[in-house]
Protein backbone atom coordinates (compact mmCIF):
# COMPACT_ATOMS: atom_id res chain seq x y z
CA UNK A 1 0.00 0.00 0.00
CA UNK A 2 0.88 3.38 -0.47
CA UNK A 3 2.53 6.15 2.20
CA UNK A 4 -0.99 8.10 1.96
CA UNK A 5 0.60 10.73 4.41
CA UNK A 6 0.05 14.47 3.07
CA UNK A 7 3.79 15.74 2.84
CA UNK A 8 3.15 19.09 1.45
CA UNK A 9 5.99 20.68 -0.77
CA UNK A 10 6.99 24.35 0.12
CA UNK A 11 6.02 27.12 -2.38
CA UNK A 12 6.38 30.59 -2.96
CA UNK A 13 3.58 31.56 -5.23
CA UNK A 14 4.00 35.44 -4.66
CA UNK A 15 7.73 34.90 -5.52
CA UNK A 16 6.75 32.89 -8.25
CA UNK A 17 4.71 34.94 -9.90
CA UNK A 18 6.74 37.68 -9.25
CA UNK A 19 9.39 36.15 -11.39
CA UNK A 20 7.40 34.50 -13.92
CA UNK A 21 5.60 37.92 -14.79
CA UNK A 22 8.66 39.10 -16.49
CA UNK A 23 8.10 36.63 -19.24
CA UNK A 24 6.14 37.77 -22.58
CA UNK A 25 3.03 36.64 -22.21
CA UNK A 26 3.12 35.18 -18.82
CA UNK A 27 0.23 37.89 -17.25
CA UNK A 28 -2.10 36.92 -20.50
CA UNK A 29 -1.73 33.33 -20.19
CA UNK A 30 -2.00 33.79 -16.65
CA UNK A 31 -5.75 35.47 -16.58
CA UNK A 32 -7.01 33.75 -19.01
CA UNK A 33 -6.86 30.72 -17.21
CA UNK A 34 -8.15 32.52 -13.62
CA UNK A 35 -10.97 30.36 -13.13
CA UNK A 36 -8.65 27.15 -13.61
CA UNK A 37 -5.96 28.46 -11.19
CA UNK A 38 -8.79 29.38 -8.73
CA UNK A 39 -10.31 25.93 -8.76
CA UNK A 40 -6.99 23.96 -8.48
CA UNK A 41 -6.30 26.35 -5.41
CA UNK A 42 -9.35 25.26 -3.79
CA UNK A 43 -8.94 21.48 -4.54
CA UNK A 44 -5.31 21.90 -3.36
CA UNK A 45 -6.84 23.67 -0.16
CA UNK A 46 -9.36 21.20 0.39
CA UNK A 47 -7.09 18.32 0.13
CA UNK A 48 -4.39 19.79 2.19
CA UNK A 49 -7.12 20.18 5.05
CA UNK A 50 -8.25 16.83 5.57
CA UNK A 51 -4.46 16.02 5.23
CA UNK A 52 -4.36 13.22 2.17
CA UNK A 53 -2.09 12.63 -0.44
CA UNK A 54 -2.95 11.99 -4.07
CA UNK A 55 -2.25 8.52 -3.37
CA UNK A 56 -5.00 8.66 -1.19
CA UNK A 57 -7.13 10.81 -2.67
CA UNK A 58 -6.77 8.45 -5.79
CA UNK A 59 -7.45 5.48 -3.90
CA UNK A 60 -11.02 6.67 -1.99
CA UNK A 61 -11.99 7.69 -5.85
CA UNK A 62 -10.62 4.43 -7.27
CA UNK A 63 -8.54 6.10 -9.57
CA UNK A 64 -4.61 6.75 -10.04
CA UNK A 65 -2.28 9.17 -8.70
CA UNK A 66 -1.27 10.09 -12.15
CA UNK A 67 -5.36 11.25 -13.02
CA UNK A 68 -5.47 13.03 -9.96
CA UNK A 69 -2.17 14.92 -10.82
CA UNK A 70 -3.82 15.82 -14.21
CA UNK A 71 -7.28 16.47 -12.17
CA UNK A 72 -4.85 19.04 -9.85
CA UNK A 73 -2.63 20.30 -12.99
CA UNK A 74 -4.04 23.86 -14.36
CA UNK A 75 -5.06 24.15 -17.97
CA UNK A 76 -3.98 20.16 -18.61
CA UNK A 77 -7.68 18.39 -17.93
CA UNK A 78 -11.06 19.62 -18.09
CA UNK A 79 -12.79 17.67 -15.28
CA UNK A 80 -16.53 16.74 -15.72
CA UNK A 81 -18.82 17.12 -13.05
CA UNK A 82 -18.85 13.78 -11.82
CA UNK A 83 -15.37 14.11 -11.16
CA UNK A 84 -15.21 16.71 -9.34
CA UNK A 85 -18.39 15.62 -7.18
CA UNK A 86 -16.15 12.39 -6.42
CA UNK A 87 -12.66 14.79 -6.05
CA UNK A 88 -14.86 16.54 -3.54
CA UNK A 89 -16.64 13.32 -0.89
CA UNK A 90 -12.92 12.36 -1.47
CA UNK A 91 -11.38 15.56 0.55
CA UNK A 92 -14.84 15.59 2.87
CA UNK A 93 -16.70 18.37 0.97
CA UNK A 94 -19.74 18.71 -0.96
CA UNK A 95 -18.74 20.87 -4.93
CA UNK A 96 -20.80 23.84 -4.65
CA UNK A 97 -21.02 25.68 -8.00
CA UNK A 98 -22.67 29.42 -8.71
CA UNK A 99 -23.33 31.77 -11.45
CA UNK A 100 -22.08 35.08 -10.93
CA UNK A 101 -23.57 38.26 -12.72
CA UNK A 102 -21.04 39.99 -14.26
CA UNK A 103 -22.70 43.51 -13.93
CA UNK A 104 -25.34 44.69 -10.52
CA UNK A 105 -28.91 43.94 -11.59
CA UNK A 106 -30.98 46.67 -10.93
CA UNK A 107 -33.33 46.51 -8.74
């Protein structure tokens, strides 16, 4: 069996994207993938929480580490519902999703 023990790795994402902005392109690239970034962040999040590994994580869904390092991965895998309901009882949560207006409505 696996080590299913949640070692997480250290990161500097302020210094990273500190540095990466000097590339061409980078700050395009960057917010055009927003929502992607922002969802990976929360899966991270969630599964950093309840303290798994993607081993683990992998085995509760049934899956492979390698799929749930693709489900994790920004821009590389377009999840379908399904799998993220699973992703989610997997890490103890329930996937909430919501439509936001872009402008106020009046009222």
């Amino acid at each position: 069996m696996a080590d299913l023990k949640y070692r997480p790795v250290a990161h500097d994402h302020k210094a990273f994207l500190k540095k990466a902005n000097k590339r061409d392109g980078f700050k395009k690239a960057y917010d055009e993938l927003e929502e992607e970034y922002a969802l990976a962040k929360e899966m991270l999040a969630a599964r950093a929480r309840v303290g798994l590994s993607q081993e683990a994580v992998a085995e509760i869904m049934g899956t492979t580490k390698s799929a749930i390092s693709r489900l994790e991965a920004v821009g590389k895998h377009a999840p379908s519902l399904t799998t993220l309901k699973k992703y989610a009882q997997a890490v103890g949560c329930h996937l909430e999703i919501k439509f936001v207006p872009e402008h106020a409505q009046p009222e």
